[in-house]
Protein backbone atom coordinates (compact mmCIF):
# COMPACT_ATOMS: atom_id res chain seq x y z
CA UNK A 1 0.00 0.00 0.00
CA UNK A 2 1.45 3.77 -0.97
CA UNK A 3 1.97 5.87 2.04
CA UNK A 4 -0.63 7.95 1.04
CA UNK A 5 -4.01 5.21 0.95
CA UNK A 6 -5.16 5.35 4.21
CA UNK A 7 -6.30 2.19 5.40
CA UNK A 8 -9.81 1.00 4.80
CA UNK A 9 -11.42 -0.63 8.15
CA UNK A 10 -14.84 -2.50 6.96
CA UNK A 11 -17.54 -3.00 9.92
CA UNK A 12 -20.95 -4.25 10.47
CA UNK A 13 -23.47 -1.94 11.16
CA UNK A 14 -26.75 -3.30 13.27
CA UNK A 15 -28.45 -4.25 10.60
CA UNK A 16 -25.12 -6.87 9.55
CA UNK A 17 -24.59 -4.48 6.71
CA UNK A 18 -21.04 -3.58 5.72
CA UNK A 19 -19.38 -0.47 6.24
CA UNK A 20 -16.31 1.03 4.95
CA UNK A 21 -14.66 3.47 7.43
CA UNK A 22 -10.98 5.25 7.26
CA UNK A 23 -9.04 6.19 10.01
CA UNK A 24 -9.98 10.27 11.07
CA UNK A 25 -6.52 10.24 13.76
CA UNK A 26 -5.35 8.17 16.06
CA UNK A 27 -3.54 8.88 19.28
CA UNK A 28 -1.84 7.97 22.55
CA UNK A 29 -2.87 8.53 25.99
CA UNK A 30 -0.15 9.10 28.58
CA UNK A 31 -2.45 7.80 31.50
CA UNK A 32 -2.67 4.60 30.20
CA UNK A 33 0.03 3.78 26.93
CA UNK A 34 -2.58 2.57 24.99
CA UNK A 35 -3.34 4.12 21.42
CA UNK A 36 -6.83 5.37 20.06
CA UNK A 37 -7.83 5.27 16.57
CA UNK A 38 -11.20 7.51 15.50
CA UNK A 39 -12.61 5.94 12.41
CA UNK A 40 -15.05 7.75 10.37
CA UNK A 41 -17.21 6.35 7.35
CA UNK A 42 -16.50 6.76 3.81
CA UNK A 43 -20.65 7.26 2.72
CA UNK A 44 -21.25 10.78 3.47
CA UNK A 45 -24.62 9.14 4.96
CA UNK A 46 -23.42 7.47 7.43
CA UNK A 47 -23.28 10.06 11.01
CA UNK A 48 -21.05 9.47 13.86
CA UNK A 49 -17.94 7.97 14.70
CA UNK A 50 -16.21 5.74 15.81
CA UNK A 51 -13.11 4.81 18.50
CA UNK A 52 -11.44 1.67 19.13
CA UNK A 53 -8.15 0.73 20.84
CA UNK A 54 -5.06 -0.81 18.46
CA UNK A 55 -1.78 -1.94 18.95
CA UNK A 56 0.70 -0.28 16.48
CA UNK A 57 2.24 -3.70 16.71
CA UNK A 58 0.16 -5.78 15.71
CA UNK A 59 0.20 -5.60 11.59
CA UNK A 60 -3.07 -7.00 11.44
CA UNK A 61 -4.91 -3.70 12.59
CA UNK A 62 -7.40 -5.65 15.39
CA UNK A 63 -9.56 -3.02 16.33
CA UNK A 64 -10.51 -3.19 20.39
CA UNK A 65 -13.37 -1.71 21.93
CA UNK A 66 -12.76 0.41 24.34
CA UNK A 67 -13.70 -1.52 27.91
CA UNK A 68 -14.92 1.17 30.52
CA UNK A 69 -17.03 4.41 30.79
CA UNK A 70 -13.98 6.69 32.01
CA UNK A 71 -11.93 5.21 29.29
CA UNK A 72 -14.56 6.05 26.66
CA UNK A 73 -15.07 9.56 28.49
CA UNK A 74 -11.12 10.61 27.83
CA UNK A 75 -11.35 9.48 24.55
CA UNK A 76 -14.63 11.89 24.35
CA UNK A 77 -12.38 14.15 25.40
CA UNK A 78 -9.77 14.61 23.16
CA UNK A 79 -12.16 13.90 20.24
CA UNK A 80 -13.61 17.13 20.91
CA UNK A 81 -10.13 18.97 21.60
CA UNK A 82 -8.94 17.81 18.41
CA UNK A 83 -12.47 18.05 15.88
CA UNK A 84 -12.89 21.92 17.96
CA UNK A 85 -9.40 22.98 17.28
CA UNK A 86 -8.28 23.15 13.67
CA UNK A 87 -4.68 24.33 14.39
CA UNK A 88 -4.37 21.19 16.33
């Protein structure tokens, strides 16, 4: 893959329908070391995104949900730092 194709990421949404979705940013928190990837969908239609955990490590790009509610809440956090601050 050229270094300039993102990678695509293809999930199910409820309805078991597929959905193509490229990475938006990724980061890494120093509370915990782990690293944060915000996928958003290709099709304009589709609202919302989405955050997982990764490990850079791992080549095949397992996505991880992200397992508790202050973990989710920091990653809230700097999704709205980042998306509110265009300089960033």
């Amino acid at each position: 893959m050229a270094e300039n194709e993102a990678e695509i990421y293809v999930l199910e949404d409820e309805n078991g329908d597929e959905v193509e979705f490229t990475e938006l940013f990724s980061f890494e928190s120093d509370e915990n070391g782990k690293t944060y990837i915000i996928l958003q969908a290709l099709d304009p239609e589709v609202d919302g995104v989405l955050a997982y955990t990764i490990n850079p490590a791992d080549e095949a790009g397992e996505l991880i949900p992200i397992e508790t509610d202050a973990e989710f809440d920091m990653v809230e956090e700097v999704m709205a730092t980042i998306l509110n601050n265009p300089e960033i």
